[in-house]
Every structure is written in C-alpha cells, then in structure tokens.
N, C-alpha and C. Protein backbone atom coordinates (compact mmCIF):
# COMPACT_ATOMS: atom_id res chain seq x y z
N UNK A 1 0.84 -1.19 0.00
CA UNK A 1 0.00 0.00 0.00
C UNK A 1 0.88 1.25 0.00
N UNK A 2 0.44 2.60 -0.97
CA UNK A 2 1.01 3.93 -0.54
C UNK A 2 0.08 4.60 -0.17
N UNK A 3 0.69 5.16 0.35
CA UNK A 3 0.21 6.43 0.87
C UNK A 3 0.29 7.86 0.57
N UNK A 4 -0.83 8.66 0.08
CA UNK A 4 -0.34 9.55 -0.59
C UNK A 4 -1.30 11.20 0.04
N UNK A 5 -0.30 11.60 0.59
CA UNK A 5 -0.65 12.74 1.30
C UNK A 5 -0.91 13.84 0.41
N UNK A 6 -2.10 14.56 -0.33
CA UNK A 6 -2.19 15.53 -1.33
C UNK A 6 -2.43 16.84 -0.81
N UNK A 7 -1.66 17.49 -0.66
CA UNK A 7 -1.66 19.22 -0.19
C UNK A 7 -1.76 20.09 -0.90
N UNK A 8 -2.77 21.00 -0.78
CA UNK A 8 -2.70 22.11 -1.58
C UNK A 8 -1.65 23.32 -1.28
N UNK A 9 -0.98 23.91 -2.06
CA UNK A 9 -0.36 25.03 -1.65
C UNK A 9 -0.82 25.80 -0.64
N UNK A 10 -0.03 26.58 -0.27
CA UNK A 10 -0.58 27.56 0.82
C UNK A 10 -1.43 28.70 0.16
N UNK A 11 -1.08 29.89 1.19
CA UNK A 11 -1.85 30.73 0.74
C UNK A 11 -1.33 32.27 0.22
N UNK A 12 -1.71 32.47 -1.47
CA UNK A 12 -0.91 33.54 -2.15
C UNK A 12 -2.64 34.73 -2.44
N UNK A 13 -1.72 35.50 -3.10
CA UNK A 13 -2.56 36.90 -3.35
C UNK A 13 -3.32 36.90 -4.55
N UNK A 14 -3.61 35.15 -4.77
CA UNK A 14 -4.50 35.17 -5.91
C UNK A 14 -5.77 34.52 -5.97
N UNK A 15 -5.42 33.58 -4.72
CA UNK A 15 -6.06 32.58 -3.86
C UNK A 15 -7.45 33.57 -3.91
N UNK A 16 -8.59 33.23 -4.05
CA UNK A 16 -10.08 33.78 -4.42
C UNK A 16 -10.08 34.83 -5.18
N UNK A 17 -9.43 35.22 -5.68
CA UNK A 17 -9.20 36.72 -6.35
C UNK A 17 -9.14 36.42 -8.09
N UNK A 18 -8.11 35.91 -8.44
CA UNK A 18 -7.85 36.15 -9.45
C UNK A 18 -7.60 34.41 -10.40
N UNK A 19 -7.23 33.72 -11.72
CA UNK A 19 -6.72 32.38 -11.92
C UNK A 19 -5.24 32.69 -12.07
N UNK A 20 -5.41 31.85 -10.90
CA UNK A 20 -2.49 32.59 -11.17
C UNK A 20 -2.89 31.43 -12.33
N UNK A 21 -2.98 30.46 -12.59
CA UNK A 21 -2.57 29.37 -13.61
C UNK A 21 -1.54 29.02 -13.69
N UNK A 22 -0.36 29.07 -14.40
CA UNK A 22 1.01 28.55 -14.38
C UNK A 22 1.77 30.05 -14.64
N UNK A 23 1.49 31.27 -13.90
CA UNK A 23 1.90 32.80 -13.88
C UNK A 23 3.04 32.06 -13.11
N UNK A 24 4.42 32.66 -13.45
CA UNK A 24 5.53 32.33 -13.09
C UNK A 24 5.45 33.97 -11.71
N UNK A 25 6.19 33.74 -10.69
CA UNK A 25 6.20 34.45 -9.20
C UNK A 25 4.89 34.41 -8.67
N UNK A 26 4.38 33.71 -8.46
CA UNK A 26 3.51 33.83 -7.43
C UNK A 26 3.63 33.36 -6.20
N UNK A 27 4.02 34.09 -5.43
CA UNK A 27 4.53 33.61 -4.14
C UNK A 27 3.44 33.30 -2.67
N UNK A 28 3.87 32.41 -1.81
CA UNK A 28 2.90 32.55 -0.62
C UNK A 28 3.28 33.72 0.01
N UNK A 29 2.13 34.87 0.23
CA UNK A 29 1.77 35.56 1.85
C UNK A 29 2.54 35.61 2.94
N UNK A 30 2.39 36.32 3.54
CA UNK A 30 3.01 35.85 4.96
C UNK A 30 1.64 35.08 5.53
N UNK A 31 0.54 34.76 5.34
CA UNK A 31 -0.67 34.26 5.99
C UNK A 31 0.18 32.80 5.71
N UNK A 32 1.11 32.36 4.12
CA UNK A 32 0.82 31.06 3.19
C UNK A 32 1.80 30.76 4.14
N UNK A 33 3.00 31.45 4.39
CA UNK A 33 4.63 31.34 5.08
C UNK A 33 3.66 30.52 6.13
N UNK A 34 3.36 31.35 7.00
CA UNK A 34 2.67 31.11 8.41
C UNK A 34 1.88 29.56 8.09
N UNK A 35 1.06 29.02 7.45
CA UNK A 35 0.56 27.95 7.11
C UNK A 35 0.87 26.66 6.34
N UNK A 36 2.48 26.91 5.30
CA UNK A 36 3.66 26.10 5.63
C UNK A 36 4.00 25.32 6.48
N UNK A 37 4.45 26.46 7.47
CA UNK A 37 5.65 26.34 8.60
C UNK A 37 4.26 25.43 9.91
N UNK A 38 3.23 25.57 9.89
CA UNK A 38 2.20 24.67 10.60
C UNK A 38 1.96 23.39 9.73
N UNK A 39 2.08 22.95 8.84
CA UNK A 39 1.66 22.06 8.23
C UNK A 39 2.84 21.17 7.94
N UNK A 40 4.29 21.88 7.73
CA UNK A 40 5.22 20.82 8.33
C UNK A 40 5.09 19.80 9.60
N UNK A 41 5.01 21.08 10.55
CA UNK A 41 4.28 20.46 12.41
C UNK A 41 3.46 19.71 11.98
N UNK A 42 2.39 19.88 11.84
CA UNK A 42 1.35 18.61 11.58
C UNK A 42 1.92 17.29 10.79
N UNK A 43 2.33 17.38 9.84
CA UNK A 43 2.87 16.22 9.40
C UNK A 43 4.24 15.70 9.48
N UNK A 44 4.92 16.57 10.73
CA UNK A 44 6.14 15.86 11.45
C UNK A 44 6.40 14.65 11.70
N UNK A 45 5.34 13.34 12.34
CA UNK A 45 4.94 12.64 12.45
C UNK A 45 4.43 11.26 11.64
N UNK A 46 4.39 11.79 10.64
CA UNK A 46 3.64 11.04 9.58
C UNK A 46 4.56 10.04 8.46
N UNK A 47 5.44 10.47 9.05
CA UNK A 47 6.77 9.36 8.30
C UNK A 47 6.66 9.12 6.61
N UNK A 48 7.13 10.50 6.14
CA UNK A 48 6.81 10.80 4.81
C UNK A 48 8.17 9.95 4.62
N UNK A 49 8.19 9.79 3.54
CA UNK A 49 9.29 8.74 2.72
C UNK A 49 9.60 9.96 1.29
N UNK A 50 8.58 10.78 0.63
CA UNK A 50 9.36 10.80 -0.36
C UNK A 50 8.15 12.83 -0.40
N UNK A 51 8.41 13.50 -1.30
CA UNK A 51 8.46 14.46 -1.34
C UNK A 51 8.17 15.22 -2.88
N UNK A 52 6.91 15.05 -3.20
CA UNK A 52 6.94 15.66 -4.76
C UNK A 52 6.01 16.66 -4.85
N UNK A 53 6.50 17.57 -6.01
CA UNK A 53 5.59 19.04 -6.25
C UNK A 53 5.84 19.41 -7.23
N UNK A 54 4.67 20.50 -7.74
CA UNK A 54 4.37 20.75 -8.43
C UNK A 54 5.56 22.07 -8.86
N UNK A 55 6.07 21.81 -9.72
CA UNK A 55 7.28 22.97 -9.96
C UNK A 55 6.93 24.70 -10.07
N UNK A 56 5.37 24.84 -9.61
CA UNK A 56 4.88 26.35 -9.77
C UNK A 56 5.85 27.09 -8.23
N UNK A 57 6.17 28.06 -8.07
CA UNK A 57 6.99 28.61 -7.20
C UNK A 57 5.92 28.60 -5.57
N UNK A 58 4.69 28.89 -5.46
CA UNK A 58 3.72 28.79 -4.26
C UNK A 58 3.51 27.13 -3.96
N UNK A 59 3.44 26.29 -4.83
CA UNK A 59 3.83 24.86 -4.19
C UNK A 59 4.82 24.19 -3.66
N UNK A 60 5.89 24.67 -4.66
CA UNK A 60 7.57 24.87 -4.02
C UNK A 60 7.69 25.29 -2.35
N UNK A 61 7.15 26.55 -2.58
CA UNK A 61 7.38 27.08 -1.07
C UNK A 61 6.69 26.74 0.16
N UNK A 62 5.43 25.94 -0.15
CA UNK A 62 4.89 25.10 0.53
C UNK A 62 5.53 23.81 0.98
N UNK A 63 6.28 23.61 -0.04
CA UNK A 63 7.04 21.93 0.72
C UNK A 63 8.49 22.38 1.27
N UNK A 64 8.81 23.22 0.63
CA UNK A 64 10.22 23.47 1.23
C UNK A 64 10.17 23.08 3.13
N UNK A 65 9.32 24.04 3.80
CA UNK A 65 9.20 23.76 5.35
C UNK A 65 9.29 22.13 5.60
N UNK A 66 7.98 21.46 4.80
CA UNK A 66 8.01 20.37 5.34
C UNK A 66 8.87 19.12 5.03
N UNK A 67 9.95 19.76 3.65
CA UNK A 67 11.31 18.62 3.61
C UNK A 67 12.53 19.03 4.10
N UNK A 68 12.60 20.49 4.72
CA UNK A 68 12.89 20.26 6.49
C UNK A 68 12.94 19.89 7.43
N UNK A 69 11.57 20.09 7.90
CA UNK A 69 11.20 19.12 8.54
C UNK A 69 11.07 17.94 8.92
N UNK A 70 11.35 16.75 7.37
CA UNK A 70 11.42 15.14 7.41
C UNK A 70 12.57 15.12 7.06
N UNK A 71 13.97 15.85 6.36
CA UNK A 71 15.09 15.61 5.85
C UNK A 71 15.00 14.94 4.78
N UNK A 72 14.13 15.49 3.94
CA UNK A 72 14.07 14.75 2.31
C UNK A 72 14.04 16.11 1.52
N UNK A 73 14.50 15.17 0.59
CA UNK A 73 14.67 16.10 -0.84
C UNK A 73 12.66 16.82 -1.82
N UNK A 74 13.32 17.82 -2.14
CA UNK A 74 12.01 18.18 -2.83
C UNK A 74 11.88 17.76 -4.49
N UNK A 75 10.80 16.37 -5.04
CA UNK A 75 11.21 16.26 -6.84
C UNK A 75 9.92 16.78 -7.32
N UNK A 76 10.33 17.55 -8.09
CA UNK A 76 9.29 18.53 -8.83
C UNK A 76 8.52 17.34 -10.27
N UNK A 77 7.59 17.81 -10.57
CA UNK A 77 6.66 17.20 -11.62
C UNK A 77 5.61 17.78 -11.93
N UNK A 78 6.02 18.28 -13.65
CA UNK A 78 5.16 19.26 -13.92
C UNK A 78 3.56 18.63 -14.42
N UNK A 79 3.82 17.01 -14.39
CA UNK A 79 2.28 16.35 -13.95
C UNK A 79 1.33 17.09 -13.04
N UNK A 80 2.05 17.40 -11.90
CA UNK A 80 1.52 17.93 -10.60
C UNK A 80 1.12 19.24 -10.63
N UNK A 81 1.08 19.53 -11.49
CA UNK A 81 1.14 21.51 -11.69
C UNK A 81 -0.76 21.18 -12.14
N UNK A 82 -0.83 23.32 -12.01
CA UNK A 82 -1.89 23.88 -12.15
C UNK A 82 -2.80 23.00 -13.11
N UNK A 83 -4.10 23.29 -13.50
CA UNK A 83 -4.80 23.13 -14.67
C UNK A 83 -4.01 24.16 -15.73
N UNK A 84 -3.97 24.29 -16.67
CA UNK A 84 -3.71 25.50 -17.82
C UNK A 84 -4.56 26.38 -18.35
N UNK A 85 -4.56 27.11 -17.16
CA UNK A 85 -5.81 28.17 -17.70
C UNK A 85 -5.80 28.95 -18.97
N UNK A 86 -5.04 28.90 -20.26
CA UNK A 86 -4.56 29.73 -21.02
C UNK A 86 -5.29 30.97 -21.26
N UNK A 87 -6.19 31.47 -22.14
CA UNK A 87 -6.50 32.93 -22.08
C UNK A 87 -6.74 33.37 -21.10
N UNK A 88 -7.49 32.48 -19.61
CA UNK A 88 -7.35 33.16 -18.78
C UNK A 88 -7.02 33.89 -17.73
N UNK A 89 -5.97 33.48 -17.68
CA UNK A 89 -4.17 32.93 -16.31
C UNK A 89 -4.52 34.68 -16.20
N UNK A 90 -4.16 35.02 -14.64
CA UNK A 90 -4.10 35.92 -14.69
C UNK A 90 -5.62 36.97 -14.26
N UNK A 91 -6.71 36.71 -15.40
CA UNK A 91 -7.96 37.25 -14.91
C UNK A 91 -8.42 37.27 -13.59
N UNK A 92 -8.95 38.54 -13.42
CA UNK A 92 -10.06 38.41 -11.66
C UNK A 92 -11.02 37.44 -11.80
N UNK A 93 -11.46 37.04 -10.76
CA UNK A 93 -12.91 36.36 -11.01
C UNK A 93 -13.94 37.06 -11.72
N UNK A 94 -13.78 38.17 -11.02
CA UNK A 94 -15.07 39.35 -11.31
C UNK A 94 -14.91 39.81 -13.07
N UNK A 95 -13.84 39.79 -13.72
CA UNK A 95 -13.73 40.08 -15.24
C UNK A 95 -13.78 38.64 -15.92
N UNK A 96 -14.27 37.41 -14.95
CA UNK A 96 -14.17 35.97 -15.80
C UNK A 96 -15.90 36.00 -15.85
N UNK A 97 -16.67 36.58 -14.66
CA UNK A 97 -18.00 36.69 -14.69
C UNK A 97 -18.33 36.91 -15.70
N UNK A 98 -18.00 38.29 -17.11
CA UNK A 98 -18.44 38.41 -17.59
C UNK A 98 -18.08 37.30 -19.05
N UNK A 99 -17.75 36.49 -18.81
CA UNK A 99 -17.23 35.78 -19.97
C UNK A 99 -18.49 34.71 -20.56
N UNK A 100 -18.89 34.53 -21.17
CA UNK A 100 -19.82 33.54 -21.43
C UNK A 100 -19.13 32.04 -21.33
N UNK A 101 -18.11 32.14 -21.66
CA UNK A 101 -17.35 30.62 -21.49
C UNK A 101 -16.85 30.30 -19.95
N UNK A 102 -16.53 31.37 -19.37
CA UNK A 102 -16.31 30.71 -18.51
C UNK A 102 -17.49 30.48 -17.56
N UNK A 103 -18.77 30.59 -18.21
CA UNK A 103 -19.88 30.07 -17.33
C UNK A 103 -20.22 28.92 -17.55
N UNK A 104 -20.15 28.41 -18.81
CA UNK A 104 -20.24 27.10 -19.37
C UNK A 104 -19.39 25.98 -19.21
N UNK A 105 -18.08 26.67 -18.74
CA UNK A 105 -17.19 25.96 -18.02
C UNK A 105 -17.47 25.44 -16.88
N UNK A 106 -17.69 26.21 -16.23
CA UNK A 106 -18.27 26.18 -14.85
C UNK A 106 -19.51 25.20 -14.69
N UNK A 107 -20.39 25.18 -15.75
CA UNK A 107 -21.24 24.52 -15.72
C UNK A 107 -20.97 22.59 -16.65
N UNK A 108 -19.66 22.46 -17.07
CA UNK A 108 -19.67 21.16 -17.89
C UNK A 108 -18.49 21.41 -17.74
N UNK A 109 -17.22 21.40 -16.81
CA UNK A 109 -16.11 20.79 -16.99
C UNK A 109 -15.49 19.92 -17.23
N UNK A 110 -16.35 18.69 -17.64
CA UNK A 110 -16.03 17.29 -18.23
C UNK A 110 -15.65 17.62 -20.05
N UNK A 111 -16.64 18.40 -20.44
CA UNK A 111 -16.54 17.97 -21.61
C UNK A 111 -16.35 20.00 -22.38
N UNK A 112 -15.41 20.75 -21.38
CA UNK A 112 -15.28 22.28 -22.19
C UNK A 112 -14.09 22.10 -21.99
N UNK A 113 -13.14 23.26 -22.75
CA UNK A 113 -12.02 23.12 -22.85
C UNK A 113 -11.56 25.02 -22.01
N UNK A 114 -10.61 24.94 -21.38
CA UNK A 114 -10.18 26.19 -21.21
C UNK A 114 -10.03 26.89 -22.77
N UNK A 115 -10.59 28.15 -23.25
CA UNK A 115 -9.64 28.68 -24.26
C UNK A 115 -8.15 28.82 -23.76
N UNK A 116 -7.61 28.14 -24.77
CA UNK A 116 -5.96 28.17 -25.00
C UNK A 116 -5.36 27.57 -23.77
N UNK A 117 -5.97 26.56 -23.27
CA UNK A 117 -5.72 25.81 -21.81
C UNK A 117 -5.99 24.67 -22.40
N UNK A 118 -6.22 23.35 -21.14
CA UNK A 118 -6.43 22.51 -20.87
C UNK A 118 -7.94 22.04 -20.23
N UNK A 119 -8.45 21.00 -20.40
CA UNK A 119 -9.80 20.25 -20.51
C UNK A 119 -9.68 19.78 -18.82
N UNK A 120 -10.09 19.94 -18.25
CA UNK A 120 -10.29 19.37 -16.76
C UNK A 120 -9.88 17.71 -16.70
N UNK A 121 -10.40 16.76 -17.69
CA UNK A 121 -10.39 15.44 -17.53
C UNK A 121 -8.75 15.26 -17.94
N UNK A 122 -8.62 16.76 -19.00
CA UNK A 122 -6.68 16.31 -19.49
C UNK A 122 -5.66 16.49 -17.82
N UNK A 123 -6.41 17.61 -17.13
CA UNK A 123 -5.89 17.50 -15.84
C UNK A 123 -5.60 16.45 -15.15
N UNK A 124 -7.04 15.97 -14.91
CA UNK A 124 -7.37 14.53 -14.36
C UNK A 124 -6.02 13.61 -14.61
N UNK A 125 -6.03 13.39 -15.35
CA UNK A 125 -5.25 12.11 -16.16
C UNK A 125 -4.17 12.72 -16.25
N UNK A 126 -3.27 13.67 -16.35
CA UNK A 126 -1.71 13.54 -15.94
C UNK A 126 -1.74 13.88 -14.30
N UNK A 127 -2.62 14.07 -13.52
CA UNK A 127 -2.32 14.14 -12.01
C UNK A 127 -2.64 12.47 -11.79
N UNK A 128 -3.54 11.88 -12.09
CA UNK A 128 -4.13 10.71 -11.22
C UNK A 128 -2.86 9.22 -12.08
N UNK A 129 -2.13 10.11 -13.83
CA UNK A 129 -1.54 9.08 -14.00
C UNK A 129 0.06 9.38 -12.98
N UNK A 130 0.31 10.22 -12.53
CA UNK A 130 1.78 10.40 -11.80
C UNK A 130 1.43 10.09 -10.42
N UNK A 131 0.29 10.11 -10.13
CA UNK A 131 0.13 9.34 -8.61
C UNK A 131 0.39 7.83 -9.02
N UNK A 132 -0.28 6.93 -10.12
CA UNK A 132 -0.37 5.63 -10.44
C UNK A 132 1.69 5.04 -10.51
N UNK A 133 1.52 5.99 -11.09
CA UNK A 133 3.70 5.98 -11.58
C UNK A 133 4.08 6.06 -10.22
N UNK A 134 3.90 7.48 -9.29
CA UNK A 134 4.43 7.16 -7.86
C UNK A 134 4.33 6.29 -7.32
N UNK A 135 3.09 5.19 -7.34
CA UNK A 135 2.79 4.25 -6.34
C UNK A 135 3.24 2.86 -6.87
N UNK A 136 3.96 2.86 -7.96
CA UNK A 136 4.39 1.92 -8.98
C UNK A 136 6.18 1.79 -8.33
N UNK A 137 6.51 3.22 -7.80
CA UNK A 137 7.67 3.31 -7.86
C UNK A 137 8.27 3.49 -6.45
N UNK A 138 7.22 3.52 -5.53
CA UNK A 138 7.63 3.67 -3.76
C UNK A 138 5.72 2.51 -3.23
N UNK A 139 6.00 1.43 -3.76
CA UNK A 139 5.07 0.15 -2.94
C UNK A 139 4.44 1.06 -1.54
N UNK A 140 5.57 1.01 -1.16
CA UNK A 140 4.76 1.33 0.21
C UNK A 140 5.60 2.42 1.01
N UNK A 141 5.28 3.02 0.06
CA UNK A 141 5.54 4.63 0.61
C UNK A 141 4.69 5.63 1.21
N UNK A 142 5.35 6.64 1.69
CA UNK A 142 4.37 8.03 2.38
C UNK A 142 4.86 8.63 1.58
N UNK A 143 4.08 8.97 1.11
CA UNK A 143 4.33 10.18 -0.13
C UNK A 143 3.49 11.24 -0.25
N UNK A 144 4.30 12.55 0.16
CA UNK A 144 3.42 13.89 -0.07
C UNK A 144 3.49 14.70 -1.56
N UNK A 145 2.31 14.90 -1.78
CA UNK A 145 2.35 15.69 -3.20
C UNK A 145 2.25 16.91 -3.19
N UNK A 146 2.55 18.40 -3.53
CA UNK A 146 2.22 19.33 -2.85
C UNK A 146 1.82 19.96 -4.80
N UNK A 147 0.57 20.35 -4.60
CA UNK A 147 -0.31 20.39 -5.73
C UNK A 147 -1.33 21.72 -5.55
N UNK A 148 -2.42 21.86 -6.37
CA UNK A 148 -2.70 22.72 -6.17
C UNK A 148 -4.54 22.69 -6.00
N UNK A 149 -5.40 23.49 -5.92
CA UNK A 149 -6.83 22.95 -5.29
C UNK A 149 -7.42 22.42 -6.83
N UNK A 150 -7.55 22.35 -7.82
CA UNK A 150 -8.02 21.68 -9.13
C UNK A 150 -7.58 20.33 -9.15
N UNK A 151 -6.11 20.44 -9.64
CA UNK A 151 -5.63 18.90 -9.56
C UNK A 151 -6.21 17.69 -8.83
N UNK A 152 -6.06 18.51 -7.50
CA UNK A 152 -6.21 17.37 -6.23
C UNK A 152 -7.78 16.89 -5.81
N UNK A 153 -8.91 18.22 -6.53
CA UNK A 153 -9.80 17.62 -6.29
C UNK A 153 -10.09 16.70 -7.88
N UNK A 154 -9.96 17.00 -9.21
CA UNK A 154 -9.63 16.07 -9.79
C UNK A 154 -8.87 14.58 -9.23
N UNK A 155 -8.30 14.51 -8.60
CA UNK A 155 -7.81 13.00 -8.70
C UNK A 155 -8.78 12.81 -7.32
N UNK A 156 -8.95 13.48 -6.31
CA UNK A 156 -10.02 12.39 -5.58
C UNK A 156 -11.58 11.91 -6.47
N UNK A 157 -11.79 12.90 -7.22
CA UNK A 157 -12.96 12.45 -7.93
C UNK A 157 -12.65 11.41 -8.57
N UNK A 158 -11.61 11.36 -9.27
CA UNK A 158 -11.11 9.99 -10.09
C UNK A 158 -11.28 8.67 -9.05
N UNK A 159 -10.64 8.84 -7.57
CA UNK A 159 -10.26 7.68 -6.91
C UNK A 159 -11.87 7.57 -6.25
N UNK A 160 -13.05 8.89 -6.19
CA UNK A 160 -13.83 8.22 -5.56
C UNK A 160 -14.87 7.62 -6.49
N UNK A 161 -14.55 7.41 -7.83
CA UNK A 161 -15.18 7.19 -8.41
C UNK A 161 -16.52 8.06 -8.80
N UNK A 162 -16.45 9.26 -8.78
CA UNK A 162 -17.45 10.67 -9.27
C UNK A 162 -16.71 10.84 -10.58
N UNK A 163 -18.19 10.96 -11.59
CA UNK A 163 -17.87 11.63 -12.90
C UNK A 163 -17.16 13.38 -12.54
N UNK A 164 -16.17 13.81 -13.33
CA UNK A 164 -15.41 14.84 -12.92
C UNK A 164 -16.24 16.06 -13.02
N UNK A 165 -17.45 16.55 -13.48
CA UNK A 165 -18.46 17.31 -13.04
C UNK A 165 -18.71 17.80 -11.22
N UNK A 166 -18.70 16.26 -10.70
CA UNK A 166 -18.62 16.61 -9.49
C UNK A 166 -18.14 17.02 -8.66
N UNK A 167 -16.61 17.49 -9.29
CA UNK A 167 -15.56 17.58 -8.41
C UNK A 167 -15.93 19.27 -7.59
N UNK A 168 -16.39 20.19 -8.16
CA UNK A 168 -16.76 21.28 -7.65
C UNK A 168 -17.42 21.17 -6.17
N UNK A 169 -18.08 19.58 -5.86
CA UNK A 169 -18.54 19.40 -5.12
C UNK A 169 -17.58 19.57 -3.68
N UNK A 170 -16.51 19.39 -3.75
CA UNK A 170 -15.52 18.99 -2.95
C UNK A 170 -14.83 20.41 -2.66
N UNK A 171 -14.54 20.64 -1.31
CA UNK A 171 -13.54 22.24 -0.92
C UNK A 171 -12.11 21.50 -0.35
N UNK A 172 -11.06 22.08 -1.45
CA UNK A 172 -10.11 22.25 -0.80
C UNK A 172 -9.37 23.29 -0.89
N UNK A 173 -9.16 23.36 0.37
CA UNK A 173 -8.04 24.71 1.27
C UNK A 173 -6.83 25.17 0.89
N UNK A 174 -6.50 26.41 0.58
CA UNK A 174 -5.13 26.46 0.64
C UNK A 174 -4.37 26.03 1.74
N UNK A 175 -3.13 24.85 1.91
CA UNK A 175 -2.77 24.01 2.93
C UNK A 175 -3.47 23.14 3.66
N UNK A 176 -4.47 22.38 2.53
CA UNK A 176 -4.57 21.18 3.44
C UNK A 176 -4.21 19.90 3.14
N UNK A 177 -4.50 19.53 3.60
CA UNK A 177 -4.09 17.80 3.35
C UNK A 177 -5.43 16.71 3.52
N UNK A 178 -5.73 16.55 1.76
CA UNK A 178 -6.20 15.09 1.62
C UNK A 178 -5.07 13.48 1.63
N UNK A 179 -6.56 12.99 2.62
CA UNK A 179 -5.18 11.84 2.43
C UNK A 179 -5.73 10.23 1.47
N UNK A 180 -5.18 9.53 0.54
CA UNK A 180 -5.26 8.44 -0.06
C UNK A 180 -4.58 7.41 -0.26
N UNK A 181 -4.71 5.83 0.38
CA UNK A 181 -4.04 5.32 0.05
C UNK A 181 -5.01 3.90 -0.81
N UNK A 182 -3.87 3.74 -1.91
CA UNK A 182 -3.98 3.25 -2.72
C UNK A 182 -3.59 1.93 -2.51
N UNK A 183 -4.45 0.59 -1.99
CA UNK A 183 -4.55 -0.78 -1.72
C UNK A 183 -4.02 -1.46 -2.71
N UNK A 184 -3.83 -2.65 -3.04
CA UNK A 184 -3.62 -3.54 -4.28
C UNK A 184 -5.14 -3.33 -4.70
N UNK A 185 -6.70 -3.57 -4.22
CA UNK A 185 -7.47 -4.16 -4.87
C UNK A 185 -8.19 -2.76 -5.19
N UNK A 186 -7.56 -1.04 -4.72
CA UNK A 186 -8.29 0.22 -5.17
C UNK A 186 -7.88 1.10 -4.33
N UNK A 187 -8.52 2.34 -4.46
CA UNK A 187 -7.89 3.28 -3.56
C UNK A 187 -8.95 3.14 -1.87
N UNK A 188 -8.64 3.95 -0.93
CA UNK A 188 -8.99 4.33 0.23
C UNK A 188 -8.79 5.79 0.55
N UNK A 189 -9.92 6.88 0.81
CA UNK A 189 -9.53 7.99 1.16
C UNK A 189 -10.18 8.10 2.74
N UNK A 190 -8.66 8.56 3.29
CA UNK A 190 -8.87 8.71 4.36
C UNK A 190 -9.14 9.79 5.32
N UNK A 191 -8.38 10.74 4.41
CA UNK A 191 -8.93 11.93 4.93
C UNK A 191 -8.72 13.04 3.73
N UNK A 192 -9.73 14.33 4.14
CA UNK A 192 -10.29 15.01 2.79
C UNK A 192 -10.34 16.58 3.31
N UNK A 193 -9.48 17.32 2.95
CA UNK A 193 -9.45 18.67 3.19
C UNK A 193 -9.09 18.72 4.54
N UNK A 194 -7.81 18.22 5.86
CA UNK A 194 -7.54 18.77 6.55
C UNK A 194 -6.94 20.16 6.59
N UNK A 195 -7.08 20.64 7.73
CA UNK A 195 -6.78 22.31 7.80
C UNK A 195 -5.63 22.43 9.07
N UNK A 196 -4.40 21.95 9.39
CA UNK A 196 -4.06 22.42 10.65
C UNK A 196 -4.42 23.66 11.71
C-alpha cells in the first residue's frame, strides 16, 4: 500500500481573487509562510518517505518547510502543476464573470475546454496518472504531493469514483491535506481537506 498525502499550496494573493494558472512568481503571503511552517508540524509525524511538487513557485514554497522538517529532498513534476488556464491565467474572477465561457465551463467541466488551456479530464489524467507511476515506484511509501486545489480535487474524484463534473462538489483549502491510500485491490480515502 502507498500512501499519498495531497496538499494544496498555501496561501498567495491570488487565492479567491484572481486564476495565477502557471503565472511564473507567485509567491505565498506571509498568511501562506505562516501555514507552511504549521503544516510541516502537523505532518512531522507522519513518516513521509518521499516528497513531490508541483514545480509552480507557491507549491515549491509550501514543501520546502516540510522537507525540512522530514530531511528529504524536494522532486518537482510538472504532472503535478496547475490546470492551464490559457486565455485566462491571470484574470479576476469578477472580469471571468463576464465571460460567457467561462460560465459554461463552470457549468460542464467534463466535456469544455479552457480557451488556450487545458480540458479538466486532461488535468485529471496527468495528475491521477503520476500518482499511479508514484505508487508503482515507492510500494509502500508516504508520499506527499504538494499540488494545487483543481488537480487534487480532480484526482479524488477519479479515486472516488465521481464523474469529474462533481468535483466542484468537494472544498479544498489552501494548505490542506487530503489523504489516499492506494490498496492492491483500489484506492482508500482517508482523509479530505484537513486544515491544521
């Protein structure tokens, strides 16, 4: 069995505001610093084995504390990264309101495509296939992913078996930790949006 600890980044100045998408500097807050440096603590304990993220600079800086904290190395995988928001990286919420697509998005993310981005299910499937590769490649490992709130609720929808429509259904936090481990005969989620 692995174990796979999925964290969302902390918390940056885009977080409800605006889509960062794959915007190169976006850094955590001092709120995100502050919620790091607690979420190492919390998972002090947890006997991580291995350490992967998403190469955007606010997921980076989210694991940095906690492979401190365990004395492991940080391996980046741009599997693990944002959705690709393309035309819209960058936009407020409030200037995406007026978009007609991105309401239709909003409303059928299974089957719309970001303009000049990526399809939610293309998300799906390079996050849920680099968890399958991780767990191929550490049996029985603790393995933290440090990802971002799309991805991660994409792949629990995948593991809980919800068509990816539903995933909106699901809140996750900047800095929390879902947890999944993946049995020989399927997955197990064990825990879903912790908040230290």
């Amino acid at each position: 069995m692995t174990t796979f600890y999925l964290i969302r980044h902390a918390m940056n100045d885009y977080v409800g505001q605006a889509l960062a998408g794959w915007l190169p500097d976006v850094h955590l807050n001092a709120e995100g610093r502050e919620q790091a440096a607690r979420l190492a603590k919390t998972l002090a304990g947890a006997g991580l084995t291995h350490i992967y993220s998403s190469p955007l600079e606010r997921a980076l800086e989210t694991a940095v504390p906690l492979a401190e904290a365990s004395g492991l190395a940080i391996e980046t995988r741009e599997e693990l990264g944002e959705i690709r928001t393309g035309n819209w990286t960058g936009k407020t919420f409030a200037q995406l309101e007026a978009d007609p697509e991105w309401r239709i998005y909003n409303q059928y993310r299974g089957g719309t495509r970001v303009p000049g981005g990526e399809m939610m299910i293309e998300t799906q499937a390079r996050m849920v296939g680099e968890i399958v590769r991780l767990r191929q490649a550490h049996p029985r490992g603790k393995v933290a992913i440090v990802s971002h709130a799309d991805p991660i609720r994409a792949a629990l929808a995948f593991f809980l078996g919800m068509p990816i429509d539903f995933y909106p259904r699901m809140e996750i936090q900047p800095a929390s930790v879902s947890v999944v481990a993946l049995e020989e005969w399927g997955p197990v989620i064990t825990q879903m949006n912790a908040v230290a």
